[in-house]
C-alpha atoms as a PDB file:
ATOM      1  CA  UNK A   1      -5.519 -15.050 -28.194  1.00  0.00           C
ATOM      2  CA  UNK A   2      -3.718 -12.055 -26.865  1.00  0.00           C
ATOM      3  CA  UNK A   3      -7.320 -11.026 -25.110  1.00  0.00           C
ATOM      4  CA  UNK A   4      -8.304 -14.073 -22.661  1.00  0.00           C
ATOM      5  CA  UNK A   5      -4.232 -13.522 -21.725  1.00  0.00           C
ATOM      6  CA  UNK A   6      -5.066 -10.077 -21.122  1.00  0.00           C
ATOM      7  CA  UNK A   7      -7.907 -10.955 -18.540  1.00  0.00           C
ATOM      8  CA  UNK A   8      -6.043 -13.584 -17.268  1.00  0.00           C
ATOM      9  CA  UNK A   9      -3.033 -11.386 -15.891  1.00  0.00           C
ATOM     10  CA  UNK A  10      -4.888  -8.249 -15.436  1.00  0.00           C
ATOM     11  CA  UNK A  11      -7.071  -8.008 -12.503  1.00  0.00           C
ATOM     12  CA  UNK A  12      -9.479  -5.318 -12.785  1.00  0.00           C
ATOM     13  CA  UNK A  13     -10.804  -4.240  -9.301  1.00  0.00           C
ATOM     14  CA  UNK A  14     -13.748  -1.708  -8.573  1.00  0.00           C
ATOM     15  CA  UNK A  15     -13.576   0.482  -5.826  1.00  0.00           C
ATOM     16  CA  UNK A  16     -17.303   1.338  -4.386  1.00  0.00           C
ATOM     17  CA  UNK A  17     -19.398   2.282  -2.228  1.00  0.00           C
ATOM     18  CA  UNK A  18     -22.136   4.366  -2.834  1.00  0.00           C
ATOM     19  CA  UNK A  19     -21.806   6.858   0.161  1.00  0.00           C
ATOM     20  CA  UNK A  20     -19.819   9.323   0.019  1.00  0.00           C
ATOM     21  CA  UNK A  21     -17.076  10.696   2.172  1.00  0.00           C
ATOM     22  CA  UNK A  22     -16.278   7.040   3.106  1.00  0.00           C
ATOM     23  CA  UNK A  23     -12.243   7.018   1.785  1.00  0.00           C
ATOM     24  CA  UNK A  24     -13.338   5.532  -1.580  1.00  0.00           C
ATOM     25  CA  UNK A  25     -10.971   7.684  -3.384  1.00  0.00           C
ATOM     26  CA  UNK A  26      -8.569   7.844  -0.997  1.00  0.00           C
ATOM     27  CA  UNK A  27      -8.457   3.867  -1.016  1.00  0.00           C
ATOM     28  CA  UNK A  28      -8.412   4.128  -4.839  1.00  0.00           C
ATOM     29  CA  UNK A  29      -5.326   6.418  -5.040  1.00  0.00           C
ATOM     30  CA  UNK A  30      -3.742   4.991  -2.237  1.00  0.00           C
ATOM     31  CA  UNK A  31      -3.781   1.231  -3.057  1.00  0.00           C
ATOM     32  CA  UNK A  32      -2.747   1.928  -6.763  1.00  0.00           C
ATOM     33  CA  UNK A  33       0.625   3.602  -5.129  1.00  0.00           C
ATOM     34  CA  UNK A  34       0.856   0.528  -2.709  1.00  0.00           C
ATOM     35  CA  UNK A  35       0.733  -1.945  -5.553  1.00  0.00           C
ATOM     36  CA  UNK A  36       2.350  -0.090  -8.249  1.00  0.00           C
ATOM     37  CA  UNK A  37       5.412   0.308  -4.788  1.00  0.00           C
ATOM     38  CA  UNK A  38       5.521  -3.324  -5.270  1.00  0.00           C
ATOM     39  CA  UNK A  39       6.781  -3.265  -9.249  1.00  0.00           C
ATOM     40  CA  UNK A  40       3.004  -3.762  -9.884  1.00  0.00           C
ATOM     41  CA  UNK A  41       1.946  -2.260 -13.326  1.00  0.00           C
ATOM     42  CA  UNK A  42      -1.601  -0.522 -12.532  1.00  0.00           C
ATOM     43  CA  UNK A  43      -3.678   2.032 -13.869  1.00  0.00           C
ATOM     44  CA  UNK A  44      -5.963   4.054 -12.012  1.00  0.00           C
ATOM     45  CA  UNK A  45      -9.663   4.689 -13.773  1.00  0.00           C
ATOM     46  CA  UNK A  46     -11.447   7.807 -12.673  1.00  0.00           C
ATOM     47  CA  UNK A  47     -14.922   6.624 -13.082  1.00  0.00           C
ATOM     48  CA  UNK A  48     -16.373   9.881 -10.753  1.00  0.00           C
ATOM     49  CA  UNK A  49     -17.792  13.131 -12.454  1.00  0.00           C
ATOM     50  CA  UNK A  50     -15.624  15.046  -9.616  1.00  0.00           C
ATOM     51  CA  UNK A  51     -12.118  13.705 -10.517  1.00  0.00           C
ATOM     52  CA  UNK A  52     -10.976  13.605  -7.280  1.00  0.00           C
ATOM     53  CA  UNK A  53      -8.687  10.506  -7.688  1.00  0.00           C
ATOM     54  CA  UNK A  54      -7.049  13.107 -11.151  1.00  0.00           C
ATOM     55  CA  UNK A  55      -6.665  15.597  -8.943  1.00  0.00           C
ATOM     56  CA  UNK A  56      -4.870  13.527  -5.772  1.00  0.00           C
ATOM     57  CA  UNK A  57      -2.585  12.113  -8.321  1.00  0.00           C
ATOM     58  CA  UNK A  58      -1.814  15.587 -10.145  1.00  0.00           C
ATOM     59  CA  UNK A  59      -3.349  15.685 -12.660  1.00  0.00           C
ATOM     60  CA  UNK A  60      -4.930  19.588 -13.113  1.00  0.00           C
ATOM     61  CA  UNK A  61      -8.166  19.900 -14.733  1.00  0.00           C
ATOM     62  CA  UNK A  62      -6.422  21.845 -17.804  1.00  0.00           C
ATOM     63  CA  UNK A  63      -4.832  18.490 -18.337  1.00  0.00           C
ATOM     64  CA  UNK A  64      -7.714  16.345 -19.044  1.00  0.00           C
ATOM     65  CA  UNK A  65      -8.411  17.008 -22.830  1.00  0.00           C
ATOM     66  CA  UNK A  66      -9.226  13.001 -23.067  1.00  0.00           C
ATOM     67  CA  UNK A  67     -11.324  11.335 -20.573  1.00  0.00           C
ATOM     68  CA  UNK A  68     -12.791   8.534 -19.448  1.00  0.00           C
ATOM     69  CA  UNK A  69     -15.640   9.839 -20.973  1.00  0.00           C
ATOM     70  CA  UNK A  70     -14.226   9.281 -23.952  1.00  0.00           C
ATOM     71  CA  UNK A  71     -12.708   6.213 -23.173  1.00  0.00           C
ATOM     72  CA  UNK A  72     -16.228   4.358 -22.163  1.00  0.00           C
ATOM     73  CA  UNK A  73     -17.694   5.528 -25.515  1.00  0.00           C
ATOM     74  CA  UNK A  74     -15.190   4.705 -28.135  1.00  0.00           C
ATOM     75  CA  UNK A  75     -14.077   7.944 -28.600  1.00  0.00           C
ATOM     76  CA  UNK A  76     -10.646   8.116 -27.338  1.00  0.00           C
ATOM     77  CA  UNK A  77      -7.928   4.699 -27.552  1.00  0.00           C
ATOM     78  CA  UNK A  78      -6.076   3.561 -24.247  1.00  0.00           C
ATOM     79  CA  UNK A  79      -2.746   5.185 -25.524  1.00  0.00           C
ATOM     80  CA  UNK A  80      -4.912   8.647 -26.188  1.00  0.00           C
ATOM     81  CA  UNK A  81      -6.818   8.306 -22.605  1.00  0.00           C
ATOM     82  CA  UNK A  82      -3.976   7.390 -20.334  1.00  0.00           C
ATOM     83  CA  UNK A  83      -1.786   9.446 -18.831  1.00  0.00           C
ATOM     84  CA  UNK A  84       1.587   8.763 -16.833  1.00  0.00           C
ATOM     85  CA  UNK A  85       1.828   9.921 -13.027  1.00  0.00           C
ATOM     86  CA  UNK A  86       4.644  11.029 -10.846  1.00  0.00           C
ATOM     87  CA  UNK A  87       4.556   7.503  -8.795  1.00  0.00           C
ATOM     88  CA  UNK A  88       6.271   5.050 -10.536  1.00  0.00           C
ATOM     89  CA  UNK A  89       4.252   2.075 -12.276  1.00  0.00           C
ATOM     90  CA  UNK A  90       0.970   3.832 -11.689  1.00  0.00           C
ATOM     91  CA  UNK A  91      -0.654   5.574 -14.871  1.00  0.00           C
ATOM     92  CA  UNK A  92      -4.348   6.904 -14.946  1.00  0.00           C
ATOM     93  CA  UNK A  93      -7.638   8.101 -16.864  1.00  0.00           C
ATOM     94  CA  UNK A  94      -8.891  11.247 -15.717  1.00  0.00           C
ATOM     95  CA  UNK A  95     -12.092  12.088 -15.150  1.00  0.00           C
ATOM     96  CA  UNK A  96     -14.243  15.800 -15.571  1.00  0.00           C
ATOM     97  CA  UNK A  97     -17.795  16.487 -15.201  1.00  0.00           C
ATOM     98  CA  UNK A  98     -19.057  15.553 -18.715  1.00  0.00           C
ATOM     99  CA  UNK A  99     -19.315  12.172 -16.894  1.00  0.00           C
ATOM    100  CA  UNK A 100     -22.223  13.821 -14.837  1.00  0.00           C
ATOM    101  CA  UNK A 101     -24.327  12.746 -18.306  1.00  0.00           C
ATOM    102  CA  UNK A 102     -23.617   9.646 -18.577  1.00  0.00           C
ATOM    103  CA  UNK A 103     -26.627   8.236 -17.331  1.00  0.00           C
ATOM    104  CA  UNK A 104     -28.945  10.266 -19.610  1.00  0.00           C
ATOM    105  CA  UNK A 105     -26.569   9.984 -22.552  1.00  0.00           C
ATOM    106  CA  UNK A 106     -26.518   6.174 -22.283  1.00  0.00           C
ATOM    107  CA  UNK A 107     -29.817   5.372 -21.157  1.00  0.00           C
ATOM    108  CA  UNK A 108     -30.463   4.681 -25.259  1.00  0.00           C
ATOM    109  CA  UNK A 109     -27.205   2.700 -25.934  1.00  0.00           C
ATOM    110  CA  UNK A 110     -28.045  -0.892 -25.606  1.00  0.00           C
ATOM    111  CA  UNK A 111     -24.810  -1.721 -24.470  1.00  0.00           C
ATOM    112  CA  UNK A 112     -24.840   1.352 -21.970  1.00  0.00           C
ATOM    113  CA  UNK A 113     -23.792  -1.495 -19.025  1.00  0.00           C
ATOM    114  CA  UNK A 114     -21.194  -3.223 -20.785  1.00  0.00           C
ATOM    115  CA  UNK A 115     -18.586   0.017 -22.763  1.00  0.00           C
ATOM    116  CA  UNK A 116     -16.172  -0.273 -19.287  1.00  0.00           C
ATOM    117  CA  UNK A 117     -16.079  -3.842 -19.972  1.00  0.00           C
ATOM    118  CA  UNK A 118     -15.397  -3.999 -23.494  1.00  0.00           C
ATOM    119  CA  UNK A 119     -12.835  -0.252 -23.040  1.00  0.00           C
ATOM    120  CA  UNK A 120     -10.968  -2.544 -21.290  1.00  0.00           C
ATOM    121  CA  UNK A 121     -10.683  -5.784 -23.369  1.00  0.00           C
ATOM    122  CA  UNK A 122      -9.747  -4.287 -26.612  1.00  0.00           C
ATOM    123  CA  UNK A 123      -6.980  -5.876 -27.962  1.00  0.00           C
ATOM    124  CA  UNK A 124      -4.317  -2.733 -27.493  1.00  0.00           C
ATOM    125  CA  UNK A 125      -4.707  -2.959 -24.207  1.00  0.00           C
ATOM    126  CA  UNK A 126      -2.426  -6.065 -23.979  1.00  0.00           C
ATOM    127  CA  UNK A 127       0.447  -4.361 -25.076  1.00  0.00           C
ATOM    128  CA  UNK A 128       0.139  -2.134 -21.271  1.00  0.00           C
ATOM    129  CA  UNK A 129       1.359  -5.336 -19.478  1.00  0.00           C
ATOM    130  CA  UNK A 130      -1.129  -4.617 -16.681  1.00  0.00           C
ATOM    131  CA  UNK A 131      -0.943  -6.053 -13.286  1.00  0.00           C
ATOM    132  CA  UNK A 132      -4.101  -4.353 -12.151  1.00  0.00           C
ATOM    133  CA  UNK A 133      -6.871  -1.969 -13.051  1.00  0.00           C
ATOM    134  CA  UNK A 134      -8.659   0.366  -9.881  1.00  0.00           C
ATOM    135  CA  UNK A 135     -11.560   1.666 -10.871  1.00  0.00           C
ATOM    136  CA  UNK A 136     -12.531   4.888  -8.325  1.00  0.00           C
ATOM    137  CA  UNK A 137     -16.476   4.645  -8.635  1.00  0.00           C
ATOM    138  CA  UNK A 138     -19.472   7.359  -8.129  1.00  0.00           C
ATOM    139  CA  UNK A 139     -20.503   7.979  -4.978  1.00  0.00           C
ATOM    140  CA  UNK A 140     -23.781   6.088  -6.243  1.00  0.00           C
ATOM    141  CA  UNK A 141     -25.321   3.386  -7.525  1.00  0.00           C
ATOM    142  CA  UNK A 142     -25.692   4.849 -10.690  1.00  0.00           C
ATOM    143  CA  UNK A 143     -24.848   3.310 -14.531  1.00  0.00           C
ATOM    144  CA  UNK A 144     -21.425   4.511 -14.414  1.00  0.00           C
ATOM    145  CA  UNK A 145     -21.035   2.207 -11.237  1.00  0.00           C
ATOM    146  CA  UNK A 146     -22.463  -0.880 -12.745  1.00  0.00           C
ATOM    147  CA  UNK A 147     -20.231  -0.517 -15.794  1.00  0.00           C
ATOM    148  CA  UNK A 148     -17.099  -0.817 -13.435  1.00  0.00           C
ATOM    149  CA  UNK A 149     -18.803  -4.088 -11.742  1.00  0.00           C
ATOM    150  CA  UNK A 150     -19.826  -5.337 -15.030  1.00  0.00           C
ATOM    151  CA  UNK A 151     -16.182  -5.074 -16.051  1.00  0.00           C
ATOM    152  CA  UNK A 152     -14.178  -6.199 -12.828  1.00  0.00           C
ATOM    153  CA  UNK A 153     -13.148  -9.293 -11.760  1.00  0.00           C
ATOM    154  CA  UNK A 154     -13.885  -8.281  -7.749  1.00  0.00           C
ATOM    155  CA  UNK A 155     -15.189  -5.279  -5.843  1.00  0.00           C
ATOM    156  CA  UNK A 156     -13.614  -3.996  -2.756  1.00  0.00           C
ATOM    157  CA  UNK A 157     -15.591  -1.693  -0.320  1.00  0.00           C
ATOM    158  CA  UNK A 158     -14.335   0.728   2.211  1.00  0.00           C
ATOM    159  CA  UNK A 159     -16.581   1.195   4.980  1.00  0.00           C
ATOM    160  CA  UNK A 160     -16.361   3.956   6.990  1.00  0.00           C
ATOM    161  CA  UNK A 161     -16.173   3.040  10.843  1.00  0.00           C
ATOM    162  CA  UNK A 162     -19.467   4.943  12.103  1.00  0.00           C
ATOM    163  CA  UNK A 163     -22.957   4.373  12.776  1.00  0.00           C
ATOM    164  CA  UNK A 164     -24.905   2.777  10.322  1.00  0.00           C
ATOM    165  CA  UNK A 165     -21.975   1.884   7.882  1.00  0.00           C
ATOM    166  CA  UNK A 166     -23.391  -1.502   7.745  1.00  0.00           C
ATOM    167  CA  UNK A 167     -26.656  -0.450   6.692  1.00  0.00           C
ATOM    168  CA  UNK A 168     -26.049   1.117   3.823  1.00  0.00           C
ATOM    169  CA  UNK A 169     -23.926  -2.199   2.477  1.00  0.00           C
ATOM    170  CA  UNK A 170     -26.770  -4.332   1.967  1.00  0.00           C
ATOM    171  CA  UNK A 171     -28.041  -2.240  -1.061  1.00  0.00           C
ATOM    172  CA  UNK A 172     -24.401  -2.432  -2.524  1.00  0.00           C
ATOM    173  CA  UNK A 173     -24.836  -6.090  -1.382  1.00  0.00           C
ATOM    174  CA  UNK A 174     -27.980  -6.176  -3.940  1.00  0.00           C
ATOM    175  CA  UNK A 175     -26.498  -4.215  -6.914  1.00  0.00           C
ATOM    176  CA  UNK A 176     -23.262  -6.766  -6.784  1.00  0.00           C
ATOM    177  CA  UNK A 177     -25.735  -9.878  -6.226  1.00  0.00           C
ATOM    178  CA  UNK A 178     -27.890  -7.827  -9.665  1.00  0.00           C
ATOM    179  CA  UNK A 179     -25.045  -7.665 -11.854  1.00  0.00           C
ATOM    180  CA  UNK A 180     -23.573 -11.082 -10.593  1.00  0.00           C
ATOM    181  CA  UNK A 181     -27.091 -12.913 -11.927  1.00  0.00           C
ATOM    182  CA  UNK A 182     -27.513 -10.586 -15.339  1.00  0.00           C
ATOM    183  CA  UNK A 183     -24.204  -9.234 -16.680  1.00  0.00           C
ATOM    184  CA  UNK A 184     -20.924 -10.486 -14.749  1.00  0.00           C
ATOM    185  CA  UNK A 185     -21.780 -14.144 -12.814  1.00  0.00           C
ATOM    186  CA  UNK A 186     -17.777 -13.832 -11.521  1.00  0.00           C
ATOM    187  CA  UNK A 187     -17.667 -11.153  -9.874  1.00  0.00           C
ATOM    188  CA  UNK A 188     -16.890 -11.236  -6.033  1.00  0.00           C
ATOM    189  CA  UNK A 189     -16.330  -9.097  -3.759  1.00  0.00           C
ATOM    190  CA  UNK A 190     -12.284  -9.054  -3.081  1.00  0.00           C
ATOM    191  CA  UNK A 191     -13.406  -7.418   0.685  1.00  0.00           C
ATOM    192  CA  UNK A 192     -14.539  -5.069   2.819  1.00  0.00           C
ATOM    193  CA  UNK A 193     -11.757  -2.492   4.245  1.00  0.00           C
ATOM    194  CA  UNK A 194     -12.613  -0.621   7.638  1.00  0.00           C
ATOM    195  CA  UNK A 195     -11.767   3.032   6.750  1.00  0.00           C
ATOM    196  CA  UNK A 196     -11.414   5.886   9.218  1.00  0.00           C
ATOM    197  CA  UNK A 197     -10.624   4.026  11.865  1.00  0.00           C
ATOM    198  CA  UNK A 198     -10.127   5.176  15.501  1.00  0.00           C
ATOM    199  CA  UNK A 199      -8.957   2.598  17.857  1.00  0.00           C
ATOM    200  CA  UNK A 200      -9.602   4.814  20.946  1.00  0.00           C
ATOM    201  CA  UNK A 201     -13.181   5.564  19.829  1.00  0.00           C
ATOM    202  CA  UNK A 202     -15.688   2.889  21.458  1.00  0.00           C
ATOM    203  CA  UNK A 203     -18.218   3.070  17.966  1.00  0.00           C
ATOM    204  CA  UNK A 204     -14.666   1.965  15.957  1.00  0.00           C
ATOM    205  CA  UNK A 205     -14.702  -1.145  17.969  1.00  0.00           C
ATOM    206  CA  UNK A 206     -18.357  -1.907  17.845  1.00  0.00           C
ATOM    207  CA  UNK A 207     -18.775  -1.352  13.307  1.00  0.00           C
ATOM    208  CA  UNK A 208     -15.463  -3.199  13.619  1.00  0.00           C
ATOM    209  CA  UNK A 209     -16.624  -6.741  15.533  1.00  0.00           C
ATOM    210  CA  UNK A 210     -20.574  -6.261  13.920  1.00  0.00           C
ATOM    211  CA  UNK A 211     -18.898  -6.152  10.492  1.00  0.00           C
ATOM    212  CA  UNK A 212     -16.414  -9.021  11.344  1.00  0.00           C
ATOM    213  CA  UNK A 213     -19.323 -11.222  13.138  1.00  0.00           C
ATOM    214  CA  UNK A 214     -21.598 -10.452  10.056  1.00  0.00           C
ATOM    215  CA  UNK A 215     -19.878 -10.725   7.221  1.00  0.00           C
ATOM    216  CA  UNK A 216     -16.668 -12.643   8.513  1.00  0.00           C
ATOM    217  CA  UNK A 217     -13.441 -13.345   5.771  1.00  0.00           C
ATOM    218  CA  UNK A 218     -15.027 -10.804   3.506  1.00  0.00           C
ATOM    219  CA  UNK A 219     -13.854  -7.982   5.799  1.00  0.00           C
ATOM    220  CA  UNK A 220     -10.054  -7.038   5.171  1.00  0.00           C
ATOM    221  CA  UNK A 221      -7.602  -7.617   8.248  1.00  0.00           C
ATOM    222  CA  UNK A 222      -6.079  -4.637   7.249  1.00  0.00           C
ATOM    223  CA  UNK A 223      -7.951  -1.697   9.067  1.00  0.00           C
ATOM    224  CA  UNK A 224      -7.132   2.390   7.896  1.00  0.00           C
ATOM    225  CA  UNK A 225      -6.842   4.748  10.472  1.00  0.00           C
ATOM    226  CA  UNK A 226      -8.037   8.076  10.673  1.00  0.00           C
ATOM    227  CA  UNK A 227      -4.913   9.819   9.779  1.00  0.00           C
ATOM    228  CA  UNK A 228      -4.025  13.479   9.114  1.00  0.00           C
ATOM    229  CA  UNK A 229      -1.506  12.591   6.344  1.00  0.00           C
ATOM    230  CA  UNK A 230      -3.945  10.670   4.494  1.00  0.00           C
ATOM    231  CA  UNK A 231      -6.396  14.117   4.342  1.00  0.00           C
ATOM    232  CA  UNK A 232      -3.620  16.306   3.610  1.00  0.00           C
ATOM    233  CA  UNK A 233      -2.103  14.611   1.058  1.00  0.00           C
ATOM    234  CA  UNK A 234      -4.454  15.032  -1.673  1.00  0.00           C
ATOM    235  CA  UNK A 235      -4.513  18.679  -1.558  1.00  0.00           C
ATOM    236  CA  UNK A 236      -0.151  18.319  -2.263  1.00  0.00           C
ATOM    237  CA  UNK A 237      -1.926  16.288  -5.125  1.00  0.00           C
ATOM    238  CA  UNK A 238       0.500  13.007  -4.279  1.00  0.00           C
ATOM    239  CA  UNK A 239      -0.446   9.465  -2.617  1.00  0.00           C
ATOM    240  CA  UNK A 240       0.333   9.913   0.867  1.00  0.00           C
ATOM    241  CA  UNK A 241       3.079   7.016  -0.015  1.00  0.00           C
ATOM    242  CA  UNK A 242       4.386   9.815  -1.321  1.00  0.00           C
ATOM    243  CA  UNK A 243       3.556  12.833   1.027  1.00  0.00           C
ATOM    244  CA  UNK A 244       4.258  11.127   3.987  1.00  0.00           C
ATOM    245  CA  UNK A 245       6.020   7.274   3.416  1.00  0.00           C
ATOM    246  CA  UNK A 246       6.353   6.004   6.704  1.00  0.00           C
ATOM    247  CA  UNK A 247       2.361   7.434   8.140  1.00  0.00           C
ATOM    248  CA  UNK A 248      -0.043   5.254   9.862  1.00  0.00           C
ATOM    249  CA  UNK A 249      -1.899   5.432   6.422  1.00  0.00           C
ATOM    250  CA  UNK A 250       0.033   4.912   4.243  1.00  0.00           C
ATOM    251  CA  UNK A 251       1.721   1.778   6.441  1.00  0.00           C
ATOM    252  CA  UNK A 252      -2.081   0.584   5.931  1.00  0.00           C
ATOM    253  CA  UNK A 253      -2.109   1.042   2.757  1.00  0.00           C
ATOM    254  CA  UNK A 254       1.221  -1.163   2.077  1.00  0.00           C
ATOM    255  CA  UNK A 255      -0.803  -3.901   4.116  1.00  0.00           C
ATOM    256  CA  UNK A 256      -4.099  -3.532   2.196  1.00  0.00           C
ATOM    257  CA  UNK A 257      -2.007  -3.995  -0.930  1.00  0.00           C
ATOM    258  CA  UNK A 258      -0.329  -6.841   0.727  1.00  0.00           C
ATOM    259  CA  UNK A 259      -3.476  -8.768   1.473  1.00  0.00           C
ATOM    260  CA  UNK A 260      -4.884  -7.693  -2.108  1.00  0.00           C
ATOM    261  CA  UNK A 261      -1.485  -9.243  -3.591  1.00  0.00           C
ATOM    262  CA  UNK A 262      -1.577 -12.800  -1.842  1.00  0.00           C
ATOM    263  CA  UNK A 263      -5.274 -13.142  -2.681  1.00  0.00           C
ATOM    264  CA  UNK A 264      -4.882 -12.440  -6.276  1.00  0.00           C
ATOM    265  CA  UNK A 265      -1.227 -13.350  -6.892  1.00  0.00           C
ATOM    266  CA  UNK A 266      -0.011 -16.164  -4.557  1.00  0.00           C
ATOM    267  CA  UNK A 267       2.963 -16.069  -7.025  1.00  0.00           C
ATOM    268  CA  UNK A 268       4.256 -12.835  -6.223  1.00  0.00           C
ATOM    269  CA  UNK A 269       3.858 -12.838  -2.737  1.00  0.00           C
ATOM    270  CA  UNK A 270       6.605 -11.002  -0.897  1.00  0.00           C
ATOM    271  CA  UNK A 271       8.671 -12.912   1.930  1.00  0.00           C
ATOM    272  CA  UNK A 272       9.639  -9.639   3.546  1.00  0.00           C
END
């Protein structure tokens, strides 16, 4: 069946966390260029109400006539929903506010957890010949963000490199461990990047070895600095692969994707 193919070959991949201003979306966009740089096929789901990851990959708000709004409900097929990007190999479903509802529009669907999951294993979606799907979740812990881990494979989780970052991961910690006993009992958690990093800054160094002591192999080697490129970039509405190639970030970014690709596809792992 052209289905259990599908899932086999396509890894689907949520991006969360549910505070904000952590580089979630910036991971999201980023990572997609990274692997699609590597002749990966991916496409990028915009699963926040602000469309942040549409608008860092240039897509303008007059542009978004189908959603993933539409997309999670049935409304809209993947060939209506998807559109092509500027960066080669990377495609994406925009997102606009009417996702803000979601949670009140869905709370009577008894399948509200599960529409990602089946969006994405509909038969037509074969014929993409995706490597990987990125999911850019909510800032929240809301329904929208258990439909992505309901329908990935693995979750990874930027963590921003300040005070407290490794508080708040416990309650993602319990929504993952949630959906892992009642809706999805494979997924893992792919890992843990350090975002925002500053290696001259003292509190970098200290989330850095708590979050390595704590939680050990889960956390990425890969580390993202703070890096000007990577904030101006979105507002040129590119990857900063594309704004800026050879930045600190986006250098990250190539090794992120690099970790991601040996984990998930010894086969294609690069000798460079």
């Amino acid at each position: 069946m052209g289905t259990s193919e599908a899932k086999s070959r396509t890894r689907i991949i949520a991006v969360a966390n549910q505070k904000g201003g952590v580089g979630k979306t910036t991971t999201t966009i980023n990572l997609g260029a990274a692997l699609a740089e590597q002749g990966q096929k991916v496409l990028l789901i915009d699963l926040d109400p602000q469309g942040n990851a549409s608008t860092g990959l240039g897509i303008s708000s007059h542009d978004r006539a189908v959603t993933t709004y539409d997309f999670l409900l049935g409304d809209a097929s993947p060939e209506a929903a998807i559109q092509k990007t500027d960066f080669e190999n990377l495609t994406l479903i925009p997102a606009t506010t009417d996702l803000s509802s979601a949670d009140i529009e869905l709370i009577s669907n008894e399948k509200r957890s599960y529409l990602l999951h089946d969006a994405l294993r509909q038969l037509s979606m074969d014929d993409l010949g995706l490597d990987y799907i990125l999911i850019d979740c909510p800032p929240s812990l809301n329904i929208l963000t258990v439909n992505a881990m309901v329908a990935s494979h693995s979750v990874v989780v930027p963590l921003q490199s300040e005070f407290f970052a490794l508080e708040g991961l416990s309650q993602l910690m319990l929504t993952i461990r949630e959906v892992r006993q009642n809706a999805n009992k494979n997924l893992r958690i792919e890992g843990i990047v350090l975002t925002m990093y500053d290696r001259r800054n003292n509190l970098s160094q200290q989330v850095e070895a708590d979050a390595r002591d704590n939680l050990g192999d889960l956390v990425f080697k890969t580390v993202i600095p703070r890096n000007v490129r990577l904030s101006e970039a979105p507002s040129y509405a590119m990857p900063a692969l594309s704004y800026d190639s050879q930045s600190a970030g986006s250098l990250a970014y190539r090794a992120l994707a690099a970790e991601i690709l040996s984990k998930t596809k010894p086969s294609l792992r690069k000798a460079s």
